[in-house]
Protein backbone atom coordinates (compact mmCIF):
# COMPACT_ATOMS: atom_id res chain seq x y z
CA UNK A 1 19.79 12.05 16.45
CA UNK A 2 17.97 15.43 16.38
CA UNK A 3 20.89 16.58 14.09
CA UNK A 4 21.00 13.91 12.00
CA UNK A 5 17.16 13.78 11.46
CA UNK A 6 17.17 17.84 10.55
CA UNK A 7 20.13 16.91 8.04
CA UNK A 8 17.75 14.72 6.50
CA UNK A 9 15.10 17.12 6.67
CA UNK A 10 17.63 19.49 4.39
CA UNK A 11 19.12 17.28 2.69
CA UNK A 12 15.67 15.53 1.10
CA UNK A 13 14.24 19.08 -0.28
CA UNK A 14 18.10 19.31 -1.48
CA UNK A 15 18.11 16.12 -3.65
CA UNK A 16 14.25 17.21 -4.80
CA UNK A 17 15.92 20.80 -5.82
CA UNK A 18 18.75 18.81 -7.92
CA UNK A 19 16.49 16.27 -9.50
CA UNK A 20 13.95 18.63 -10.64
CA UNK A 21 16.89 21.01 -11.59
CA UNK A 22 15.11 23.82 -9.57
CA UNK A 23 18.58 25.79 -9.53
CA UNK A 24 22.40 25.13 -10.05
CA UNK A 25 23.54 22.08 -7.94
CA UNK A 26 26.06 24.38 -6.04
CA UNK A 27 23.05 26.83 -5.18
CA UNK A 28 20.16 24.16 -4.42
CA UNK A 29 21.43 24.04 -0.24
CA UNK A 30 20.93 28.11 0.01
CA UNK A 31 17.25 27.50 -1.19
CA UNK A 32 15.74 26.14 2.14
CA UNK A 33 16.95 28.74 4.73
CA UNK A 34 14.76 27.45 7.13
CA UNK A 35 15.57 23.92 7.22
CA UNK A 36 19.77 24.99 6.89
CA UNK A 37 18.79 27.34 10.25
CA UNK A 38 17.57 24.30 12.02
CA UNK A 39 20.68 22.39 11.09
CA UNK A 40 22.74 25.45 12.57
CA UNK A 41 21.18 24.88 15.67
CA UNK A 42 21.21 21.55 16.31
CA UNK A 43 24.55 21.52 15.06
CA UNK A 44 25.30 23.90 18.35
CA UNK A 45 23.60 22.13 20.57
CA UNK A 46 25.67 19.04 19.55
CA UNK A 47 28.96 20.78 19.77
CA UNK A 48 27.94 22.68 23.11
CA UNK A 49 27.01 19.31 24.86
CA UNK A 50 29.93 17.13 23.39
CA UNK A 51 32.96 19.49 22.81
CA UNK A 52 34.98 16.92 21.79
CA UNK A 53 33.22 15.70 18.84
CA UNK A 54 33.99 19.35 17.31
CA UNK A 55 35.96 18.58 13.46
CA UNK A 56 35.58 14.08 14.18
CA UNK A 57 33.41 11.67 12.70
CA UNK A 58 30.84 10.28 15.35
CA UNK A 59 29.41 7.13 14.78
CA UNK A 60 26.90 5.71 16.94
CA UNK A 61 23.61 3.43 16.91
CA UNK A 62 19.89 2.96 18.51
CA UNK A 63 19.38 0.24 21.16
CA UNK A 64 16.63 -1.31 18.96
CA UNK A 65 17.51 -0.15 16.01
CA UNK A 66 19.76 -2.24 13.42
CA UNK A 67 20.91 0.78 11.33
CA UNK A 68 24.13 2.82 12.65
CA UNK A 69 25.22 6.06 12.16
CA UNK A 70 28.17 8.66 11.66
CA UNK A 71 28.63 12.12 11.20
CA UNK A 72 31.73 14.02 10.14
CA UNK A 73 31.26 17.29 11.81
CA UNK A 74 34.11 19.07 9.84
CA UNK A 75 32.40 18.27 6.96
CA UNK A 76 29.01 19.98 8.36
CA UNK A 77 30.47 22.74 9.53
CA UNK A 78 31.87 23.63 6.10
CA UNK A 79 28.95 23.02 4.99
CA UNK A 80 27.32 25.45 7.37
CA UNK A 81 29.76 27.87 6.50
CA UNK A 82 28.54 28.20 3.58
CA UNK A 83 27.57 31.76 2.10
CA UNK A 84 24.08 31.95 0.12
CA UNK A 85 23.24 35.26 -1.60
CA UNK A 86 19.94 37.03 -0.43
């Protein structure tokens, strides 16, 4: 959940940056460094706990909670590879 709420966190000041046509589509991701960074990490702290979710889709839900959730972490990582210029 902790990467999947930082995705959020990116991907919200994303949307903003392509609504309000801030910058190119393509170029509206490099403009949050900060939030991308904490995506990074919690994207390797996912992987280093649970190997085998490395290039699958995980789905999963919250006891409680009627929403459910996946995550295609070849996707993100290509994503993540991503290279902004400075």
């Amino acid at each position: 959940m902790a990467l999947n709420d930082a995705i959020d966190q990116v991907s919200k000041k994303v949307m903003q940056c392509v609504e309000k046509k801030l910058a190119p589509q393509e170029k509206c991701f490099c403009l949050y460094p900060a939030e991308v960074s904490k995506v990074r990490e919690k994207y390797q702290i996912a992987l280093k706990n649970n190997p085998e979710w490395n290039d699958r889709i995980v789905f999963w839900t919250v006891k409680g909670n009627p929403t459910s959730y996946n995550l295609a972490f070849s996707g993100l990582r290509r994503q993540l590879e991503t290279k902004c210029e400075r």
